[in-house]
Protein backbone atom coordinates (compact mmCIF):
# COMPACT_ATOMS: atom_id res chain seq x y z
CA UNK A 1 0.00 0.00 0.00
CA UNK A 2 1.57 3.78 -0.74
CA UNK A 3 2.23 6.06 1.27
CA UNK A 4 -0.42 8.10 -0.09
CA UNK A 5 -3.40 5.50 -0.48
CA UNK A 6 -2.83 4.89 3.46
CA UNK A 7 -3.59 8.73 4.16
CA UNK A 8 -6.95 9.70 6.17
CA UNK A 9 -9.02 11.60 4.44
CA UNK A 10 -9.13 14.66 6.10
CA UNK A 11 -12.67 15.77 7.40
CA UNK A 12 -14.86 18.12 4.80
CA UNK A 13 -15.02 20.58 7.97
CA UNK A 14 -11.30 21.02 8.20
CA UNK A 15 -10.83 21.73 4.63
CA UNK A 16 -13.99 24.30 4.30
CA UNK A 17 -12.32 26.49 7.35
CA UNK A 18 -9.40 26.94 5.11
CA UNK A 19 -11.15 27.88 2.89
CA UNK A 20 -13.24 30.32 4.80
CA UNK A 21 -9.99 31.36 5.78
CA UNK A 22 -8.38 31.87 2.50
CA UNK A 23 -11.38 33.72 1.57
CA UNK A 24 -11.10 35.77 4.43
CA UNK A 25 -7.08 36.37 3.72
CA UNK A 26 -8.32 37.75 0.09
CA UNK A 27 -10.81 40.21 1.33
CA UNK A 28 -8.36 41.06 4.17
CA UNK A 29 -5.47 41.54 2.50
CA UNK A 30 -5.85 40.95 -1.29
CA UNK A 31 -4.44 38.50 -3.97
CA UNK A 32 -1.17 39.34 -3.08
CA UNK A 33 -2.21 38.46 0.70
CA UNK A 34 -3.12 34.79 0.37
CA UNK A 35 -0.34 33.27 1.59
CA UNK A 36 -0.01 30.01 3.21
CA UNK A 37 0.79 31.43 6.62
CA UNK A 38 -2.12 33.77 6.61
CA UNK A 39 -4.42 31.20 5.99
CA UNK A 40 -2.71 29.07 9.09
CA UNK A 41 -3.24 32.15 11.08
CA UNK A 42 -6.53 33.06 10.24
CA UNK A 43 -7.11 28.91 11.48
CA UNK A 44 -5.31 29.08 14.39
CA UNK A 45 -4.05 26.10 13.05
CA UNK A 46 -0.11 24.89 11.38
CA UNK A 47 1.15 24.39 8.16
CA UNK A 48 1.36 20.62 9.25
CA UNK A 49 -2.27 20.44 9.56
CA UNK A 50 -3.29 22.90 6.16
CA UNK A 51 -1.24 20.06 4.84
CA UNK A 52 -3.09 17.47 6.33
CA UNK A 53 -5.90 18.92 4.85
CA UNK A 54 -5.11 19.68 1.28
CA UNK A 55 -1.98 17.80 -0.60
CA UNK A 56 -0.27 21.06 -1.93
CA UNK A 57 -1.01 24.74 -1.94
CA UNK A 58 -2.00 24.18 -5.93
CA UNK A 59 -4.54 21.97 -4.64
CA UNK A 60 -6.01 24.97 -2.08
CA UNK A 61 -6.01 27.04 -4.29
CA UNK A 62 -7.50 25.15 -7.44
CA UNK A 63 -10.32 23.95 -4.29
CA UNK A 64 -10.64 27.82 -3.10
CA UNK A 65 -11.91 28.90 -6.37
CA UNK A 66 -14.47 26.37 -6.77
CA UNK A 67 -15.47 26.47 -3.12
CA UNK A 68 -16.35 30.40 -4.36
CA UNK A 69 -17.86 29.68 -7.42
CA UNK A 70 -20.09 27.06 -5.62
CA UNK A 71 -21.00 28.79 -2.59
CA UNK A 72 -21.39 31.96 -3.77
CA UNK A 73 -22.85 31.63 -7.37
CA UNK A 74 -23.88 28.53 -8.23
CA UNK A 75 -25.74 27.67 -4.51
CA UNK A 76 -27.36 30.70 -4.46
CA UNK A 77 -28.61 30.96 -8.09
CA UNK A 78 -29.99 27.52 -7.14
CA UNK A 79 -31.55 28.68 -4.38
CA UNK A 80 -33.03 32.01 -5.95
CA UNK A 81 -34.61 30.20 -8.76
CA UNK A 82 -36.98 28.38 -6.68
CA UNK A 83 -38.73 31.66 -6.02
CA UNK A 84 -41.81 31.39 -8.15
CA UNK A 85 -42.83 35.45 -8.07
CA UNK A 86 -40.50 37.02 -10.84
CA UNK A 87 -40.38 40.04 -8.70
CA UNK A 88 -39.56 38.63 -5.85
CA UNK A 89 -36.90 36.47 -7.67
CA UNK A 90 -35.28 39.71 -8.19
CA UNK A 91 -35.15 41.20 -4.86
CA UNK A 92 -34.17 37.58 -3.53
CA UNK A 93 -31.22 38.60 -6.47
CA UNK A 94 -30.72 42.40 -5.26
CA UNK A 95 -30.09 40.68 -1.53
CA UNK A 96 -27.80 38.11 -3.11
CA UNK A 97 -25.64 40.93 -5.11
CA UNK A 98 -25.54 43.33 -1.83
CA UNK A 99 -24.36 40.49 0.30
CA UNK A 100 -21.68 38.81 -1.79
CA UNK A 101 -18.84 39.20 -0.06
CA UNK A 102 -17.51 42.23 -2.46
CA UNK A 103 -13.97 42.41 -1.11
CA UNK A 104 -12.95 38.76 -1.57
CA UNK A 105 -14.65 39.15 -4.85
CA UNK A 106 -12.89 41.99 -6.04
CA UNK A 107 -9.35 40.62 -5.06
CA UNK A 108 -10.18 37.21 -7.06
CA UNK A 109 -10.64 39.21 -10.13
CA UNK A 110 -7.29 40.44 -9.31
CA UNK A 111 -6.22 37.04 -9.56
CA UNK A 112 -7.85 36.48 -12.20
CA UNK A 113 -5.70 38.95 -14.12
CA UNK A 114 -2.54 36.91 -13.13
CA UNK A 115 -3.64 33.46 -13.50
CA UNK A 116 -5.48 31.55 -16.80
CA UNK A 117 -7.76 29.21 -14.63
CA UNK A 118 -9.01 31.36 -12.00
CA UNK A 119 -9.81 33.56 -15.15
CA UNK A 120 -11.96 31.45 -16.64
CA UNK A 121 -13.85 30.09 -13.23
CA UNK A 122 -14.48 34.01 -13.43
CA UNK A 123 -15.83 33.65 -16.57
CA UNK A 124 -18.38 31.41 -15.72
CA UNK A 125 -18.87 32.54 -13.02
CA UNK A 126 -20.16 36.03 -14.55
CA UNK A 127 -21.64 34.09 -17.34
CA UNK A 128 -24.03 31.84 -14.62
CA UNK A 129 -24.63 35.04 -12.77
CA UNK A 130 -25.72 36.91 -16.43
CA UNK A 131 -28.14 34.28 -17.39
CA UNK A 132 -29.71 33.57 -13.76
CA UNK A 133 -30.18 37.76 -13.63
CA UNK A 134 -31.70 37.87 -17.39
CA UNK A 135 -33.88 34.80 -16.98
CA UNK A 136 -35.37 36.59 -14.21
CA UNK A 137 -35.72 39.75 -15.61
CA UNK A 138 -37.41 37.85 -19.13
CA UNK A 139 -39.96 37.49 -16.44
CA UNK A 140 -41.22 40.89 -16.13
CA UNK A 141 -39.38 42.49 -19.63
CA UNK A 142 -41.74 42.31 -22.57
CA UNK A 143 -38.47 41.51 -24.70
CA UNK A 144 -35.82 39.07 -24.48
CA UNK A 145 -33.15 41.79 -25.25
CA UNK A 146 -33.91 44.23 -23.07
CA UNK A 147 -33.97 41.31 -20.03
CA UNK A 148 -30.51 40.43 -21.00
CA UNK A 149 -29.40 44.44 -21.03
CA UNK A 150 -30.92 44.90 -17.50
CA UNK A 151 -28.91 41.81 -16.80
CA UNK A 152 -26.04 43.19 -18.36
CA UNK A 153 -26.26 46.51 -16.52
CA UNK A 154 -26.70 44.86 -13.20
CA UNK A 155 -23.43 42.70 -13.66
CA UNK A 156 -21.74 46.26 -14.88
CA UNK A 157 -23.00 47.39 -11.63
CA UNK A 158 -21.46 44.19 -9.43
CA UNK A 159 -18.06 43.98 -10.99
CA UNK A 160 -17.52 47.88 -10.85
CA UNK A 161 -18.91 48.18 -7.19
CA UNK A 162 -16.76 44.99 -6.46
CA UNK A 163 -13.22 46.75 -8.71
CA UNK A 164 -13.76 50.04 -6.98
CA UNK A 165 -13.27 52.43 -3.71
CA UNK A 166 -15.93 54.60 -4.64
CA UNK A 167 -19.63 54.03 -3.38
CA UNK A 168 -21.12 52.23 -0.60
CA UNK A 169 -22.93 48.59 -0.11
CA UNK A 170 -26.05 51.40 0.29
CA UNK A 171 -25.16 52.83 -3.01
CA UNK A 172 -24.95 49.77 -4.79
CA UNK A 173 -28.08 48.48 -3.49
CA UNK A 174 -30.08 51.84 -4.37
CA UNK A 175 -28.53 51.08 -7.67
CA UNK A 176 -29.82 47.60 -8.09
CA UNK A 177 -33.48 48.54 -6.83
CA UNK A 178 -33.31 51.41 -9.46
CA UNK A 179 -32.69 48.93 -12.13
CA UNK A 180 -35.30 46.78 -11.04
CA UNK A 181 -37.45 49.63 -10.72
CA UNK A 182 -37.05 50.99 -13.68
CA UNK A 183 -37.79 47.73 -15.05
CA UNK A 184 -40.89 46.90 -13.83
CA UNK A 185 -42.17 50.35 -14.69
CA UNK A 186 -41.20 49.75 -18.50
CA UNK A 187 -42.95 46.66 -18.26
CA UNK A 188 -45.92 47.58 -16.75
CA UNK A 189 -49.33 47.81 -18.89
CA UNK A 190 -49.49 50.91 -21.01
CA UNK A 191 -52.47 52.49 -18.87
CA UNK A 192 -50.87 51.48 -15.87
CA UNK A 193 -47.82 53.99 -16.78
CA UNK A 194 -49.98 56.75 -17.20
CA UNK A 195 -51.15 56.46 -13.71
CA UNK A 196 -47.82 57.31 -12.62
């Protein structure tokens, strides 16, 4: 038997607060802040037992980014699309967008710059996050293109809030609900509009 077929497994729960930490280390401290003994640090915990938990630091890092992308995209646009009200779909998608964790998220783009594969989990990423926003919005847009530019302009209004130092988590949700607003007033009934 190898050396490395005899290994425990080590417990999902021990890897995923890693992860939390590395997460944490990126909005903390940025791309150039993940290191190996932040992460231990943010633990509490050695390098002896980070390695106990993942085989190399390619392999935390490769499992960071999809940890992300599952927990905070793909979960959550699972979890928003069993809203049946279009509406409320997207407020359930304004909350979602306000309480991503925007600083993590900005330094992963970062990342993203500097590394192929992280740039392309990116790039799905935005892509699942484009079509879960515009499938939503088809609900209450008369027309499939203007769904998908509301969708467009409310990922425009994610990854700027998330690459910037300007505005608030306030500001970008007042943004969002004046998308959606402005939305549901365009697709409102003709007689309805002139009530306004």
């Amino acid at each position: 038997m190898s050396k490395e077929s005899s290994r425990r497994k080590p417990s999902r729960r021990a890897q995923v607060r890693f992860l939390e930490a590395g997460l944490q280390a990126l909005a903390d401290r940025g791309h150039a802040g993940l290191k190996l003994a932040t992460v231990c640090e943010q633990v509490g915990a050695t390098s002896g037992s980070f390695y106990y938990a993942f085989p190399s630091w390619g392999d935390f890092t490769t499992e960071l980014i999809r940890y992300w992308r599952e927990e905070m995209s793909t979960r959550l646009i699972v979890e928003s699309s069993a809203i049946a009200s279009a509406p409320e779909r997207l407020g359930h998608l304004v909350d979602i967008g306000v309480r991503l964790p925007h600083r993590s998220e900005g330094a992963i783009r970062v990342w993203a710059a500097h590394d192929a594969h992280v740039a392309s989990v990116v790039a799905e990423v935005d892509r699942e996050r484009h079509a879960a926003i515009a499938t939503a919005y088809e609900a209450v847009v008369p027309d499939v293109a203007s769904a998908r530019r509301y969708a467009t302009a409310a990922m425009y209004l994610l990854i700027g809030h998330e690459g910037s130092a300007v505005g608030s988590v306030e500001d970008l949700r007042w943004a969002f609900g004046a998308l959606l607003d402005q939305a549901l007033a365009a697709s409102a009934p003709a007689d309805r509009r002139d009530e306004t």
